[in-house]
N, C-alpha and C. Protein backbone atom coordinates (compact mmCIF):
# COMPACT_ATOMS: atom_id res chain seq x y z
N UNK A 1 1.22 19.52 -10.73
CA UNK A 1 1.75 18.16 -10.85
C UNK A 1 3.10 18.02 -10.15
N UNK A 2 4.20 19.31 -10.48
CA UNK A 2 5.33 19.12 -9.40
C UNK A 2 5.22 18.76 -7.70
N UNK A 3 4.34 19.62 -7.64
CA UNK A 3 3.69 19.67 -6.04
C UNK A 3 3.65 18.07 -5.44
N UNK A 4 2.97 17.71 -6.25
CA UNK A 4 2.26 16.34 -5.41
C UNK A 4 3.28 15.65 -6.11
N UNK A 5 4.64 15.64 -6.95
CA UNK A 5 5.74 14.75 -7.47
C UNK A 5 6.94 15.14 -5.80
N UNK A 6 6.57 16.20 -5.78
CA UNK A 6 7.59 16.20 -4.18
C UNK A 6 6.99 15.58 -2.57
N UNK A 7 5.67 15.92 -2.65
CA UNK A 7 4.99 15.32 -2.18
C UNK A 7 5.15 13.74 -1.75
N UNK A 8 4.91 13.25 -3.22
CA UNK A 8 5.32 11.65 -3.09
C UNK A 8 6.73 11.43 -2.87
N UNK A 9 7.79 12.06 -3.02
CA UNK A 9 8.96 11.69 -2.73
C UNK A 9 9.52 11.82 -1.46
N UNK A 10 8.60 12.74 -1.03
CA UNK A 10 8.87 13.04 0.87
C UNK A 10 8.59 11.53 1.30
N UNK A 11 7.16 11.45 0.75
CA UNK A 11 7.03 10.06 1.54
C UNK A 11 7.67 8.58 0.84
N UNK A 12 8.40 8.80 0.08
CA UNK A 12 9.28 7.74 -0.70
C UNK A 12 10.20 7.66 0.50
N UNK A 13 10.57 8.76 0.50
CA UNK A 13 12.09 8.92 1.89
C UNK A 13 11.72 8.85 3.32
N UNK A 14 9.85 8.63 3.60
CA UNK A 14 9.86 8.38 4.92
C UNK A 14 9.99 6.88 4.65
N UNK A 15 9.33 5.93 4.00
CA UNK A 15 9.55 4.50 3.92
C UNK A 15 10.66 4.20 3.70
N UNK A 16 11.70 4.96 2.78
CA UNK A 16 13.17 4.02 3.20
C UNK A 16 13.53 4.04 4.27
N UNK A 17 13.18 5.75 5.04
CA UNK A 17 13.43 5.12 7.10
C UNK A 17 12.84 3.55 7.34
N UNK A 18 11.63 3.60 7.10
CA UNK A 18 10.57 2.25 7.45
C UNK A 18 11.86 1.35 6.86
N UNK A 19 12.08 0.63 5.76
CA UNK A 19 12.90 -0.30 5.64
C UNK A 19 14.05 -0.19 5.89
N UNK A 20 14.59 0.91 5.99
CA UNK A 20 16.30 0.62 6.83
C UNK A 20 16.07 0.28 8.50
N UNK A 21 14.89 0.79 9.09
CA UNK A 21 14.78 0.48 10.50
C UNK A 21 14.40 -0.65 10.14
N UNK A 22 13.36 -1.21 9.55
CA UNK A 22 13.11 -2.77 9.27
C UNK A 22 14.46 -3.86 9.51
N UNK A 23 15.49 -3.33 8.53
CA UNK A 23 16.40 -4.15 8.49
C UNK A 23 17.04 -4.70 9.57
N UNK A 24 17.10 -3.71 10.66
CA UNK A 24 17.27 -4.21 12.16
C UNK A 24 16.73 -5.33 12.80
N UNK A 25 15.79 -5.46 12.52
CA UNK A 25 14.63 -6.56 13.15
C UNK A 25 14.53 -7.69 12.39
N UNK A 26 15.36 -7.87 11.07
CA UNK A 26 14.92 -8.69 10.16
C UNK A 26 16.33 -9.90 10.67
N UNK A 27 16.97 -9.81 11.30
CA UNK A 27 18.29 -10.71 11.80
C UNK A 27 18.88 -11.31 9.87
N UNK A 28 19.10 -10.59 8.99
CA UNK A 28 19.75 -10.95 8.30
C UNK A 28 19.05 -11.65 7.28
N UNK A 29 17.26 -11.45 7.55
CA UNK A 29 16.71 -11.93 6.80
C UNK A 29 16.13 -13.27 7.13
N UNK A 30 16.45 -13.59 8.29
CA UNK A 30 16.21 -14.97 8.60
C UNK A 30 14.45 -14.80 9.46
N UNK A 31 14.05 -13.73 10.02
CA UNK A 31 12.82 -13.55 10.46
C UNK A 31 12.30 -13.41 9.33
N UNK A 32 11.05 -14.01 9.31
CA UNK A 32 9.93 -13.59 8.44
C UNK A 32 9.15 -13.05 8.54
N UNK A 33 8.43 -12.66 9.32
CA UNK A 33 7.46 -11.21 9.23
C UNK A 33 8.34 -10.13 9.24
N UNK A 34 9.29 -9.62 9.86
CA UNK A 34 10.56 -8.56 9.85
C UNK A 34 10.31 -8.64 7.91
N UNK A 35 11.06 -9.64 7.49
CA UNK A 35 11.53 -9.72 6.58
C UNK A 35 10.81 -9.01 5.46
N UNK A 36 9.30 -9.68 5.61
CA UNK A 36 8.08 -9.62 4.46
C UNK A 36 7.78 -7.89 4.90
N UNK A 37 7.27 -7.24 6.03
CA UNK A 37 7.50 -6.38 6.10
C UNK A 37 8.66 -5.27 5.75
N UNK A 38 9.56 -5.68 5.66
CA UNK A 38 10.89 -4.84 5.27
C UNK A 38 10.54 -4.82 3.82
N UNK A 39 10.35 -5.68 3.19
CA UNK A 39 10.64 -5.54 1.42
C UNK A 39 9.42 -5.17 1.04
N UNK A 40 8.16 -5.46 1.89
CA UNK A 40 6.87 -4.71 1.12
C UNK A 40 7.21 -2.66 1.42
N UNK A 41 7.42 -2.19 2.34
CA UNK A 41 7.76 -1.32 2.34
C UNK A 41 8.97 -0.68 1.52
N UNK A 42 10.19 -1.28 1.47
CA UNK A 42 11.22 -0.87 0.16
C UNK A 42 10.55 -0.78 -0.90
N UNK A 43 9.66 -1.80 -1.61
CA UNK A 43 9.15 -1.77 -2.74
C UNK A 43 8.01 -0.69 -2.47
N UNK A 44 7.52 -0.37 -1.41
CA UNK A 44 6.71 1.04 -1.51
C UNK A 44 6.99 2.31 -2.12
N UNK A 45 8.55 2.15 -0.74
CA UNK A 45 10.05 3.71 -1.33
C UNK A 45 9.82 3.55 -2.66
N UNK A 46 10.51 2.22 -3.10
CA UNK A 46 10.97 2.83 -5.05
C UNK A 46 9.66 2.74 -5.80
N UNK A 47 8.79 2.50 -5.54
CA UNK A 47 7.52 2.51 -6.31
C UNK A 47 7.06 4.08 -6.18
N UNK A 48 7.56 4.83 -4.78
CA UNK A 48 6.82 6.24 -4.84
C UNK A 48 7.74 6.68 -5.52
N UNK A 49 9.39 6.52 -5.47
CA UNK A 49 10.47 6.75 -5.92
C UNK A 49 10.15 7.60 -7.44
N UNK A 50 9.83 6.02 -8.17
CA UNK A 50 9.37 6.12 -9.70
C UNK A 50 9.06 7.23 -9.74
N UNK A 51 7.68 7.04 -9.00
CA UNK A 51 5.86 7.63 -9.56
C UNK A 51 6.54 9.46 -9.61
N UNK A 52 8.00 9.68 -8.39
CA UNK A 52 7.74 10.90 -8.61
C UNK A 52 9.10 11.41 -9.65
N UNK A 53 9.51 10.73 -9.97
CA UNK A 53 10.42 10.85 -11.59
C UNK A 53 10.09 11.17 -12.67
N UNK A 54 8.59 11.42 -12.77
CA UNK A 54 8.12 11.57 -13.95
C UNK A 54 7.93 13.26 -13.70
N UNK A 55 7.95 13.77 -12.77
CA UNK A 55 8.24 15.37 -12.98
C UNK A 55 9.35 15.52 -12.45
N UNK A 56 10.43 15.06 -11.52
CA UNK A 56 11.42 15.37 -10.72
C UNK A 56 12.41 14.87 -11.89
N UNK A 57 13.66 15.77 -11.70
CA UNK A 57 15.26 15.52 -12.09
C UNK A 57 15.77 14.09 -11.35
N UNK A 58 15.79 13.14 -12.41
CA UNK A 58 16.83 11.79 -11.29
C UNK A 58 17.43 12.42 -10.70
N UNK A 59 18.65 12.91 -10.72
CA UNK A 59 19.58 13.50 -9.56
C UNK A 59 19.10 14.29 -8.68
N UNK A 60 18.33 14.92 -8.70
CA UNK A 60 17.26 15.90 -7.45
C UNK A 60 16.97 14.85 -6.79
N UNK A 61 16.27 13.93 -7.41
CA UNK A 61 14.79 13.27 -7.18
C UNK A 61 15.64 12.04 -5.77
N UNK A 62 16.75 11.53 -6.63
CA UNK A 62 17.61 10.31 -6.13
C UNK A 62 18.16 11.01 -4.63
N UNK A 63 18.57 11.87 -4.93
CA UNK A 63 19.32 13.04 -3.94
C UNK A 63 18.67 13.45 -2.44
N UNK A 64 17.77 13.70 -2.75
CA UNK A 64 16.28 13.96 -1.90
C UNK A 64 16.03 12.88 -1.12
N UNK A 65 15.83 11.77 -2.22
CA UNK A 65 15.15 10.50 -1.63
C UNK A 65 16.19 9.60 -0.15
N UNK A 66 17.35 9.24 -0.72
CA UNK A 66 18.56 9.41 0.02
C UNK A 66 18.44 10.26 1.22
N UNK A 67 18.33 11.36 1.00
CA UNK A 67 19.06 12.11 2.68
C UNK A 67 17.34 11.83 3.02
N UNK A 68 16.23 12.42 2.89
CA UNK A 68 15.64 11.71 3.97
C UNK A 68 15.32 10.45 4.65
N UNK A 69 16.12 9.59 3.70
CA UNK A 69 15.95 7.90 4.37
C UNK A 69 17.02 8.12 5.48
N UNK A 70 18.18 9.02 5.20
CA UNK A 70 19.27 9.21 5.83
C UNK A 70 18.83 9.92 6.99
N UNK A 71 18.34 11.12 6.87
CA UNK A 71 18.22 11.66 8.24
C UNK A 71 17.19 11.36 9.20
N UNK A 72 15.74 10.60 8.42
CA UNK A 72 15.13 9.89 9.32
C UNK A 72 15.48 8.68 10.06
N UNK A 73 16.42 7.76 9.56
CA UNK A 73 17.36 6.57 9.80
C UNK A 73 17.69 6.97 11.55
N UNK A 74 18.71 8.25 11.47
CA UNK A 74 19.74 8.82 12.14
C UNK A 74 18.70 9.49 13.31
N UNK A 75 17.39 9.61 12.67
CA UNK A 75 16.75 10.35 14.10
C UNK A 75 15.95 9.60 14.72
N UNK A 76 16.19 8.49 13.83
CA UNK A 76 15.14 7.18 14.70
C UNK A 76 15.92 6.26 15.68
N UNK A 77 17.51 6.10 15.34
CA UNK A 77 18.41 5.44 15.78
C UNK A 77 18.67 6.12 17.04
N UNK A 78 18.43 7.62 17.37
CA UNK A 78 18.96 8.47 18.12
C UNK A 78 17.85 7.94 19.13
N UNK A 79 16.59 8.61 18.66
CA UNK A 79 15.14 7.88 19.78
C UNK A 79 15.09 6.13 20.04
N UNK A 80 15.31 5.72 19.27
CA UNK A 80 14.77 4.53 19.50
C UNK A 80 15.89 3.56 19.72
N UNK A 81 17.36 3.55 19.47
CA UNK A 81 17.92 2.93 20.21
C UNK A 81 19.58 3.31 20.91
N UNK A 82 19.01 4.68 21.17
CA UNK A 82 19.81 5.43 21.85
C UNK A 82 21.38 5.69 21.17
N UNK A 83 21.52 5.73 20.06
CA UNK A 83 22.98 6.13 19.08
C UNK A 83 22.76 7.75 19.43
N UNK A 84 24.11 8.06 19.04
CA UNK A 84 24.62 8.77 19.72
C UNK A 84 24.58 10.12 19.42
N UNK A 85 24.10 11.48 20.31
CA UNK A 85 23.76 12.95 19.86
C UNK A 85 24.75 13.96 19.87
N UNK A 86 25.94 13.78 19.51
CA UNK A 86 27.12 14.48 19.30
C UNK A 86 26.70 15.42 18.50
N UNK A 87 27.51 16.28 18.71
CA UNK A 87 27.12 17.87 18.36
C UNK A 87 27.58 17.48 16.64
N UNK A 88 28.73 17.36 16.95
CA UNK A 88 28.91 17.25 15.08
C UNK A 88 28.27 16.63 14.32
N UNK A 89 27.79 15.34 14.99
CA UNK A 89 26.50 14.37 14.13
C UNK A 89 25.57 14.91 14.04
N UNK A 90 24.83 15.68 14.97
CA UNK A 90 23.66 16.57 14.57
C UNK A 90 23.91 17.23 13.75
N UNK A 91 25.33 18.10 13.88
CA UNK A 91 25.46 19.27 12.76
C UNK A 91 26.01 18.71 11.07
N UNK A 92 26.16 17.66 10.95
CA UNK A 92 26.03 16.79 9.74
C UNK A 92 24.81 16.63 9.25
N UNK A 93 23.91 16.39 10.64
CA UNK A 93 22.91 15.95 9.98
C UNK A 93 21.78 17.24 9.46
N UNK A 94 22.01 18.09 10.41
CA UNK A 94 21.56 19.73 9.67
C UNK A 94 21.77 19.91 8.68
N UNK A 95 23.16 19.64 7.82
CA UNK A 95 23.82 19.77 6.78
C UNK A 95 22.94 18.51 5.89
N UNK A 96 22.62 17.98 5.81
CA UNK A 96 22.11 17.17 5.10
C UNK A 96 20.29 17.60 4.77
N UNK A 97 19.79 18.09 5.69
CA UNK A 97 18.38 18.85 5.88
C UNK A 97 18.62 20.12 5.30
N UNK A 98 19.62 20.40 5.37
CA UNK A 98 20.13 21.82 4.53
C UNK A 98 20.27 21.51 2.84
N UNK A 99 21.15 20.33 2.43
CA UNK A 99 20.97 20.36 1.00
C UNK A 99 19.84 19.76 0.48
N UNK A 100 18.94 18.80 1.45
CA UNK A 100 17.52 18.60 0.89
C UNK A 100 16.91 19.93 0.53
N UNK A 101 16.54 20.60 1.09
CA UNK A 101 15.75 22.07 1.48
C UNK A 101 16.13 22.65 -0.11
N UNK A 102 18.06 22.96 -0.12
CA UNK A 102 18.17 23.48 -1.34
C UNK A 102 18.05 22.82 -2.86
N UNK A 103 17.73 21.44 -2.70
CA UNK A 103 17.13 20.93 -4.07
C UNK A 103 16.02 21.41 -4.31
N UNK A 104 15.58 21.00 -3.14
CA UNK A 104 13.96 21.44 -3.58
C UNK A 104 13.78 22.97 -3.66
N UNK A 105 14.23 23.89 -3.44
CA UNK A 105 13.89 25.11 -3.71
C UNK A 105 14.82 25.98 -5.00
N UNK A 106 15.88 25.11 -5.02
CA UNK A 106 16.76 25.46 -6.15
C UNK A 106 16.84 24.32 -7.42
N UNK A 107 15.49 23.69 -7.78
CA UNK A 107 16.01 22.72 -8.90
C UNK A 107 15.52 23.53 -10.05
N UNK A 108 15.86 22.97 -10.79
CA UNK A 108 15.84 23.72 -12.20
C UNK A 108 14.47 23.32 -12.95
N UNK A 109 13.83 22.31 -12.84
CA UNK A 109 12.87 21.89 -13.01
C UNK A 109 11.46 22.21 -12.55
């Protein structure tokens, strides 16, 4: 049951990429398909969010969910609209793939 609770939270944290890149396209909310698309997907994130709280630590679980919205955000921004590949931003962002890695292999749960 843990398995498939991390499982779902991987993909909780690929859809907050989906709606933080959404938010780009949504001009502030004023597009509507952007828009309707952006929030059906957020409500995907915290709906997988939940589903995987019921075996995961909130603070693992929250923690996790976060840096991969974060580092997929940062690697989509990099491909897709050319932001910027500085050595230290990458190596932040290693650092951030680094304390995902150690929740999940060091939670107590």
């Amino acid at each position: 049951m843990r398995e498939i609770a991390w499982i779902t939270l991987f993909f909780a944290g690929l859809l907050e990429t989906g709606w933080a890149l959404g938010l780009r396209y949504t001009e502030g909310f004023t597009k509507v398909g952007p828009s309707v698309a952006t929030l059906i997907v957020m409500g995907g994130s915290v709906y997988l969010l939940s589903r995987s709280l019921t075996s995961l630590p909130l603070g693992t679980a929250y923690a996790v969910w976060t840096g991969i919205g974060a580092v997929g955000t940062v690697i989509a921004g990099i491909i897709l609209f050319g932001e910027s590949r500085s050595v230290i931003r990458l190596l932040c962002i290693v650092l951030i793939v680094a304390g995902i890695v150690g929740l999940r292999f060091f939670s107590d749960t």
